[in-house]
Protein backbone atom coordinates (compact mmCIF):
# COMPACT_ATOMS: atom_id res chain seq x y z
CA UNK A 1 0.00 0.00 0.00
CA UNK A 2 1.27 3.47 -0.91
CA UNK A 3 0.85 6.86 0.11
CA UNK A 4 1.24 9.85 -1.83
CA UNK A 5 1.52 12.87 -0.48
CA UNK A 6 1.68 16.30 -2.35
CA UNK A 7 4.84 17.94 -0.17
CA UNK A 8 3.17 21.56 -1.23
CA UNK A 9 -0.05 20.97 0.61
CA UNK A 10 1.08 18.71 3.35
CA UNK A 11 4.33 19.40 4.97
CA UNK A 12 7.19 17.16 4.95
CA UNK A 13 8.34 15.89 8.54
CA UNK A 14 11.83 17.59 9.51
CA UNK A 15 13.37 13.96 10.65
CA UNK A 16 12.50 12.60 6.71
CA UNK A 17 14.29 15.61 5.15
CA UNK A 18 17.30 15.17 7.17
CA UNK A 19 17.21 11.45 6.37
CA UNK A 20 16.89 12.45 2.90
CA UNK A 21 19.66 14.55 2.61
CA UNK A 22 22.04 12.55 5.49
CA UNK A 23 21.51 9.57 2.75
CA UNK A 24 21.39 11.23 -0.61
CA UNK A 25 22.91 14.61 -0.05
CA UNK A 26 23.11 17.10 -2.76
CA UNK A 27 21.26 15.10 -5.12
CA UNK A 28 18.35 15.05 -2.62
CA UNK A 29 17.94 19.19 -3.99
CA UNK A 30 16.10 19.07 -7.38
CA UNK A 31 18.73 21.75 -8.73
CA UNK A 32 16.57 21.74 -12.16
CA UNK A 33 13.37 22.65 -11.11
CA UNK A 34 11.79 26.02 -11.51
CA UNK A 35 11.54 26.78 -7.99
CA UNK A 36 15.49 26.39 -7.64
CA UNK A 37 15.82 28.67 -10.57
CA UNK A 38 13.99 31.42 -8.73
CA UNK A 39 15.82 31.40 -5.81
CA UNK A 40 18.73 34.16 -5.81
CA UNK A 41 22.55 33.11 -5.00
CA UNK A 42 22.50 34.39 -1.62
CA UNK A 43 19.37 32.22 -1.28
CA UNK A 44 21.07 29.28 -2.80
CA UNK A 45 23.60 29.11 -0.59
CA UNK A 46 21.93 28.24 2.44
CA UNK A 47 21.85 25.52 4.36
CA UNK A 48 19.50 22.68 2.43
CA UNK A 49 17.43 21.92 5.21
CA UNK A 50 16.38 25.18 5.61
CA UNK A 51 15.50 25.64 1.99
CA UNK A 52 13.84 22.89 1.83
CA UNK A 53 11.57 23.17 4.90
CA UNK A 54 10.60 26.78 3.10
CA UNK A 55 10.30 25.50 -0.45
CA UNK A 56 9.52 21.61 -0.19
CA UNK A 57 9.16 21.47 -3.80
CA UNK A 58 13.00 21.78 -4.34
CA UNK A 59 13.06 18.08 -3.06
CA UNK A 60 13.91 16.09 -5.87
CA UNK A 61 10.57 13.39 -6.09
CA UNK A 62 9.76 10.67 -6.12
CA UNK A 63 10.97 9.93 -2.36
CA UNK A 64 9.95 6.46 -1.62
CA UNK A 65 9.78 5.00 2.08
CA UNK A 66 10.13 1.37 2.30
CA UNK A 67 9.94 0.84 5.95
CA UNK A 68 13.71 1.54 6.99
CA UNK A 69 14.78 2.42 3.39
CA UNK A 70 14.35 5.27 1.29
CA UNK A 71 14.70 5.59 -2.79
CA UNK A 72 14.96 8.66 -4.46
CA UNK A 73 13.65 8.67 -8.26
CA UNK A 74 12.39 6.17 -9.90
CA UNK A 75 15.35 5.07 -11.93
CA UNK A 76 16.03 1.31 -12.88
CA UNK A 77 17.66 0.81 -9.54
CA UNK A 78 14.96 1.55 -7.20
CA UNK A 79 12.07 -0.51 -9.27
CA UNK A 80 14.18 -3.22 -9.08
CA UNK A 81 14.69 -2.92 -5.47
CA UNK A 82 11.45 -2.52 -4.60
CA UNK A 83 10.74 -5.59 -7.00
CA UNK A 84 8.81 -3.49 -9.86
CA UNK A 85 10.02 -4.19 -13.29
């Protein structure tokens, strides 16, 4: 069973965006997406978790929870760990 959650309506809990980033680290910053291209430098260079709590879309999505684990994207590698092909 899934849930999906839309992180601009419902916020996303502090502890899973500093599990996000302690695991994936810069990639866990969607540094492509529209909302990072609106942020000013001196805005970019702050700390991720705070940009992140302010502007949740700038998490790069699809974050999946699989009880203990966590996969970011849905790239070959995390369909086949979660057994989709």
């Amino acid at each position: 069973m899934a849930d999906f959650v839309d992180v601009r309506e419902k916020k996303v809990a502090f502890d899973v965006l500093s599990a996000g980033l302690a695991q994936f680290g810069a990639s866990f910053l969607n540094k492509k997406s529209t909302t990072w291209r609106g942020l000013t430098e001196n805005e970019r260079s702050r700390e991720p978790i705070e940009l992140l709590r302010e502007h949740p879309a700038l998490m790069k999505r699809p974050l999946i929870i699989d009880g203990k684990k966590m996969y970011l994207g849905w790239g070959t590698d995390t369909r086949e760990a979660l057994g989709v092909a």
